[in-house]
C-alpha atoms as a PDB file:
ATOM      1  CA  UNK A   1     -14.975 -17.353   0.754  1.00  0.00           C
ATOM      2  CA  UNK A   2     -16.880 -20.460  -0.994  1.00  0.00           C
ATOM      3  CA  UNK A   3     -16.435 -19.950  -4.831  1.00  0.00           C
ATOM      4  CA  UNK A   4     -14.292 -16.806  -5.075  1.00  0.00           C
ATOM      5  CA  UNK A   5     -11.326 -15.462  -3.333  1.00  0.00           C
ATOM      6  CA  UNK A   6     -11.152 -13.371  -0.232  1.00  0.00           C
ATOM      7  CA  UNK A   7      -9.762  -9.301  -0.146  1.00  0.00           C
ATOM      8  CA  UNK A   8      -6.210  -9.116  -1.253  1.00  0.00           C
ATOM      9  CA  UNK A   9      -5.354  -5.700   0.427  1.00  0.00           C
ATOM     10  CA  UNK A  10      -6.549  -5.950   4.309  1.00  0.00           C
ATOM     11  CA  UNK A  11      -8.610  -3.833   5.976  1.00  0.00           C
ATOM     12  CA  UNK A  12      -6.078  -1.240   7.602  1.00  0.00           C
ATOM     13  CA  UNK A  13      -3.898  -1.377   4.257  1.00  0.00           C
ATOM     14  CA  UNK A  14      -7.254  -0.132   2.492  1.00  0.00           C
ATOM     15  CA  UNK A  15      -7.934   2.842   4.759  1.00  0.00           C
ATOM     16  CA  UNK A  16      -4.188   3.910   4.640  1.00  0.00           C
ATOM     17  CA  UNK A  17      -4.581   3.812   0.669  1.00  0.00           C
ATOM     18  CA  UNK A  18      -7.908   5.862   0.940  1.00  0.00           C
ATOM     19  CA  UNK A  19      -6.069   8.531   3.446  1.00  0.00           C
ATOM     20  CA  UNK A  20      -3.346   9.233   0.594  1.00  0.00           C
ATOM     21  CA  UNK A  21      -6.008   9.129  -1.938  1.00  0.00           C
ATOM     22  CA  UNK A  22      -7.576  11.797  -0.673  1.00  0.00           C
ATOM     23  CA  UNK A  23      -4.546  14.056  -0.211  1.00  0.00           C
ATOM     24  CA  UNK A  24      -3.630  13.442  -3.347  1.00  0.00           C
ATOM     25  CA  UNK A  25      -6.901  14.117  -5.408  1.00  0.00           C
ATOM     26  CA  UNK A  26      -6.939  17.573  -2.876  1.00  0.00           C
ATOM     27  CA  UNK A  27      -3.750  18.696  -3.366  1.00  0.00           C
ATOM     28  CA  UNK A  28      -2.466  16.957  -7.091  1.00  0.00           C
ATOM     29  CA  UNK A  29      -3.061  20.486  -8.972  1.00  0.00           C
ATOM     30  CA  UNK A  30      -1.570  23.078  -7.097  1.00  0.00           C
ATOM     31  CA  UNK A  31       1.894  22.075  -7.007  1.00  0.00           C
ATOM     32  CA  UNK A  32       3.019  25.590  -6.514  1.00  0.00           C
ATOM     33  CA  UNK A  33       1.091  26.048  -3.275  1.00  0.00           C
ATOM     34  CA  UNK A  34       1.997  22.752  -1.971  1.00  0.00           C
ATOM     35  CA  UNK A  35       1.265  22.225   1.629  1.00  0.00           C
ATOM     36  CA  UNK A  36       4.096  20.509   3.419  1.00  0.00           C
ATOM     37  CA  UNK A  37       2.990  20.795   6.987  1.00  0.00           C
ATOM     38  CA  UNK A  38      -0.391  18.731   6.132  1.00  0.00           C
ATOM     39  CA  UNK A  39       1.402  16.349   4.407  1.00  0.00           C
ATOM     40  CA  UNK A  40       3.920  15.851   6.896  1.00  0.00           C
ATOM     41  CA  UNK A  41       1.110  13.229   8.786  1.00  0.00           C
ATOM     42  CA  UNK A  42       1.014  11.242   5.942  1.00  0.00           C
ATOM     43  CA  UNK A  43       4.679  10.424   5.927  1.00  0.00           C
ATOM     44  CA  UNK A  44       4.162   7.733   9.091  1.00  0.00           C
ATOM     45  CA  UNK A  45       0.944   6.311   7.003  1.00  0.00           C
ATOM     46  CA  UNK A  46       3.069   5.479   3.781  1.00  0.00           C
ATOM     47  CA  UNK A  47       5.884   4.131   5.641  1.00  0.00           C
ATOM     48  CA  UNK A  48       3.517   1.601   7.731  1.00  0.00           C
ATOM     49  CA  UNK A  49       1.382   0.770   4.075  1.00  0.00           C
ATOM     50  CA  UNK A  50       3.972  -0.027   1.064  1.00  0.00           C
ATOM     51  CA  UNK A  51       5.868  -2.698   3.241  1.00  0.00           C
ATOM     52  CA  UNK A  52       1.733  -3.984   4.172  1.00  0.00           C
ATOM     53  CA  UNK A  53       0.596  -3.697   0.923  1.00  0.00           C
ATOM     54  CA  UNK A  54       3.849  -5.456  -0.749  1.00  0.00           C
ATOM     55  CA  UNK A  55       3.324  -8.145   2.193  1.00  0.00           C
ATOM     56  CA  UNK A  56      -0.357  -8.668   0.788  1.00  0.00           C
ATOM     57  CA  UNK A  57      -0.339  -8.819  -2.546  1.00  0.00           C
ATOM     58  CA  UNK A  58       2.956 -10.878  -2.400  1.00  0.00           C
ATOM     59  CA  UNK A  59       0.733 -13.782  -0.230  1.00  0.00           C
ATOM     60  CA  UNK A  60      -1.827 -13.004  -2.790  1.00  0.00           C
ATOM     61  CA  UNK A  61       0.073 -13.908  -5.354  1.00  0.00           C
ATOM     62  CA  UNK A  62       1.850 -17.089  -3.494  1.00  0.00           C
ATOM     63  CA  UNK A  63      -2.001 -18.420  -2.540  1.00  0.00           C
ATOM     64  CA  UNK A  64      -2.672 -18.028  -6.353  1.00  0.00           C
ATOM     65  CA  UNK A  65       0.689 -19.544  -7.455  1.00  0.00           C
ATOM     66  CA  UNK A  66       2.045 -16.406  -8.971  1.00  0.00           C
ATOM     67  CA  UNK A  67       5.029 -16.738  -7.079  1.00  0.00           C
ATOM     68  CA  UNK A  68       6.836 -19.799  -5.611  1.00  0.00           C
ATOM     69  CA  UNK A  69       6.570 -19.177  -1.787  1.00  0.00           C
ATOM     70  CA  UNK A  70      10.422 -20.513  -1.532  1.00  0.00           C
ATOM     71  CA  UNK A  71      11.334 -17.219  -2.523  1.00  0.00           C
ATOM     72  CA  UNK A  72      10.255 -14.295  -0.228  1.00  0.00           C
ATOM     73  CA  UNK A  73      10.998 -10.562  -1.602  1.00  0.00           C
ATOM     74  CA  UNK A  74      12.237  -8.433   0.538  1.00  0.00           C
ATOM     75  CA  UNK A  75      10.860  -4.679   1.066  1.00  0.00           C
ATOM     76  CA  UNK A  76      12.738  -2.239   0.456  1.00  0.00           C
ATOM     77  CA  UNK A  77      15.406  -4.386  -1.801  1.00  0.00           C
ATOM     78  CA  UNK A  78      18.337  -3.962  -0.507  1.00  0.00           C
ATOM     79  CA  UNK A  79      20.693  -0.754  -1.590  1.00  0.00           C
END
């Protein structure tokens, strides 16, 4: 991208965001009532997007020189 930068969150990593989005803005009041079985398909979807979201926005931040690149984080730390 000539003159700005390019996304920082890929494509797939956006739609998984926007899937738990929208649970959560359905189901953030009613707590009580909380459906577990329909969020039971969201479980694979966050465990496939934090480690690809922490991936992107740590290149992000190595391409911008955030973050020395000699240094990768790794996700989850370790226990």
């Amino acid at each position: 991208m000539e003159g700005g930068r390019g996304a920082i969150l890929g494509a797939g990593t956006v739609h998984d965001l926007r899937l738990l989005l929208a649970f959560r803005h359905l189901y953030r009041n009613i707590y009580g009532d909380f459906d577990y079985p329909a969020a039971r398909p969201l479980v694979p979807v966050v465990a496939r997007c934090v480690p690809r979201a922490a991936a992107e926005i740590e290149t992000f931040c190595v391409m911008e020189g955030l973050k020395d690149s000699a240094r990768p984080r790794r996700f989850p730390p370790p226990a």
